[in-house]
Protein backbone atom coordinates (compact mmCIF):
# COMPACT_ATOMS: atom_id res chain seq x y z
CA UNK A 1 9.44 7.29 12.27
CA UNK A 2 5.90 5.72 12.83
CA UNK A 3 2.99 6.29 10.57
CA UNK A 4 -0.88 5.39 10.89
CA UNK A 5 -2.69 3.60 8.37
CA UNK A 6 -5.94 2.49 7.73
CA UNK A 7 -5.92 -0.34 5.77
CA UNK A 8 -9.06 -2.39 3.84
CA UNK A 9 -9.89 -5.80 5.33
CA UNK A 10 -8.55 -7.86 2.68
CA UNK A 11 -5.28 -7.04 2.20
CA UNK A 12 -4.74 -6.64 6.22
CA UNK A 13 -5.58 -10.20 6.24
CA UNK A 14 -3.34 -10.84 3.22
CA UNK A 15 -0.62 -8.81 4.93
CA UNK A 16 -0.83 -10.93 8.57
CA UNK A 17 -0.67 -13.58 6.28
CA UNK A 18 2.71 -12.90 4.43
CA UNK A 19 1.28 -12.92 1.08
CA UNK A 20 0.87 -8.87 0.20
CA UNK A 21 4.82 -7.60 0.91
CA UNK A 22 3.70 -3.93 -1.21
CA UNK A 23 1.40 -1.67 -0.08
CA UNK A 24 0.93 0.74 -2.77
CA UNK A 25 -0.53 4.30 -1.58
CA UNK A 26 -0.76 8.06 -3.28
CA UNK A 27 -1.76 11.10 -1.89
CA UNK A 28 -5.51 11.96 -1.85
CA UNK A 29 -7.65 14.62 0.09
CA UNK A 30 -7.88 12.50 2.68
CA UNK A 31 -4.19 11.10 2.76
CA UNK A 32 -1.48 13.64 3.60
CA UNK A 33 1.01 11.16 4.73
CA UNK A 34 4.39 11.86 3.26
CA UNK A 35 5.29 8.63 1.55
CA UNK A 36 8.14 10.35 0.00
CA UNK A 37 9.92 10.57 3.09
CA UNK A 38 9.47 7.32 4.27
CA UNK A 39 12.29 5.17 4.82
CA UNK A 40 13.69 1.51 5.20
CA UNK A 41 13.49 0.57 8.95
CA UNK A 42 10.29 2.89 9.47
CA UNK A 43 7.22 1.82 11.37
CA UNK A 44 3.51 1.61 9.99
CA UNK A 45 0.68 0.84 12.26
CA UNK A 46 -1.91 -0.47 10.16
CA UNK A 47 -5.56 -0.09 11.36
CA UNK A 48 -8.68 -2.59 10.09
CA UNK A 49 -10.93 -0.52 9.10
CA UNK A 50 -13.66 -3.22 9.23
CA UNK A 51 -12.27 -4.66 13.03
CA UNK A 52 -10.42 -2.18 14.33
CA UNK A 53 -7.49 -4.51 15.05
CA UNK A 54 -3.87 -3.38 14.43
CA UNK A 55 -0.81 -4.65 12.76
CA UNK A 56 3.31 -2.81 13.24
CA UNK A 57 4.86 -3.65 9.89
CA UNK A 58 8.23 -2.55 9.22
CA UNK A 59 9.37 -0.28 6.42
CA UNK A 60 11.82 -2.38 3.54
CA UNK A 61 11.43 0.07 1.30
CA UNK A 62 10.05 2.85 -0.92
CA UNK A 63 9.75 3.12 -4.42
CA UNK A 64 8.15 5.65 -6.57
CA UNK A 65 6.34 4.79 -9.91
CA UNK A 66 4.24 7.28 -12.32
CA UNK A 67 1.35 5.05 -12.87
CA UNK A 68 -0.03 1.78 -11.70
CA UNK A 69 0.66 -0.04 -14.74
CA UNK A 70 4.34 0.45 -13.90
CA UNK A 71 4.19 -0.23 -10.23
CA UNK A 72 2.40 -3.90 -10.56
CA UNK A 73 4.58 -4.99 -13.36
CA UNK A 74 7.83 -4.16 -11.42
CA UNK A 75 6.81 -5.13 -7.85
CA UNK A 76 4.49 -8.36 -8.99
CA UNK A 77 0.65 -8.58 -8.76
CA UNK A 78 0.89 -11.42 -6.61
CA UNK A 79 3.06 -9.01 -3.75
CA UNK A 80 1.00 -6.06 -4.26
CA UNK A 81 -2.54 -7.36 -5.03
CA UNK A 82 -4.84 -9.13 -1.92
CA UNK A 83 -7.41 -10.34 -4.48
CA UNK A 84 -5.66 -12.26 -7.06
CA UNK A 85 -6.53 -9.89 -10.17
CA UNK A 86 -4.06 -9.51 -12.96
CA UNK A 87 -2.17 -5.78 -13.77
CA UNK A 88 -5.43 -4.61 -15.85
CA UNK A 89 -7.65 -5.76 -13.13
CA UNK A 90 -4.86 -4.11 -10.62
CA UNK A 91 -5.19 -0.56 -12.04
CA UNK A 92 -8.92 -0.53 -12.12
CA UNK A 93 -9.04 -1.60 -8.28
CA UNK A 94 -6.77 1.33 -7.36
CA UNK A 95 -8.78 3.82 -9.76
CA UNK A 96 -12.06 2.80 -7.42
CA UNK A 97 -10.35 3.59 -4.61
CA UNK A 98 -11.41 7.30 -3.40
CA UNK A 99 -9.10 10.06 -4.76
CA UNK A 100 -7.05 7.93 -6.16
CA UNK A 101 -7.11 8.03 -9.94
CA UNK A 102 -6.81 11.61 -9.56
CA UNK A 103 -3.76 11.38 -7.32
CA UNK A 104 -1.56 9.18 -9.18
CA UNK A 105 -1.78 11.35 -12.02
CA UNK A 106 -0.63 14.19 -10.32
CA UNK A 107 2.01 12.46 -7.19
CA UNK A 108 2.65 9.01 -9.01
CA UNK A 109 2.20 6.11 -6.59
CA UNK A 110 4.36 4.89 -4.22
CA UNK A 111 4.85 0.92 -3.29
CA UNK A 112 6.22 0.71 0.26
CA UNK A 113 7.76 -2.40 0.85
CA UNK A 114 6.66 -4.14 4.41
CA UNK A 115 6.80 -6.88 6.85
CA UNK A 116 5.12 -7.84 9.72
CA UNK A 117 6.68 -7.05 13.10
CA UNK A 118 5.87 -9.92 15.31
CA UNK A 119 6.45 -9.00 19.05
């Protein structure tokens, strides 16, 4: 399966660059995408949404975690984080994002595993 995702510029760079391997994503108004069904060897297309420019990772996996506290100290700040902050500076990035603080408390959060598909 293939999904779409816009993506911030940061960590798109970070990702191209090898150093964020975890995306971590919950469902919002405004994201439907069923991360729950996501599997190893899946496709996401990530969009810039500063540039426009677009990036195939591939799927290595899905895990689920209740809270962001639990997510960064499992996967690693350093694989999940593009800007270098520590796990309290982590969960106060993610609660900025739109919708987001509201949907981790009630879907969890998922980190999704990726790597770059170079063609």
């Amino acid at each position: 399966m293939t999904y779409e995702l816009d993506i911030n510029d940061r960590p798109f760079r970070a990702i191209g660059a090898g150093t964020k391997k975890v995306e971590g994503r919950t469902l919002t108004d405004r994201d439907d995408t069923p991360y729950d069904r996501m599997v190893e060897g899946d496709t996401i297309i990530f969009t810039n949404n500063v540039t426009n420019e677009r990036m195939a990772c591939a799927v290595r996996f899905v895990r689920k975690y209740p809270d962001v506290r639990s997510m960064l100290t499992a996967e690693g700040t350093h694989d999940v984080l593009s800007s270098g902050l520590d796990v309290e500076g982590g969960i106060k990035s993610y609660n900025r994002l739109e919708g987001y603080e509201e949907g981790i408390k009630k879907f969890g959060i998922y980190a999704i595993g990726i790597k770059t598909i170079h063609e």
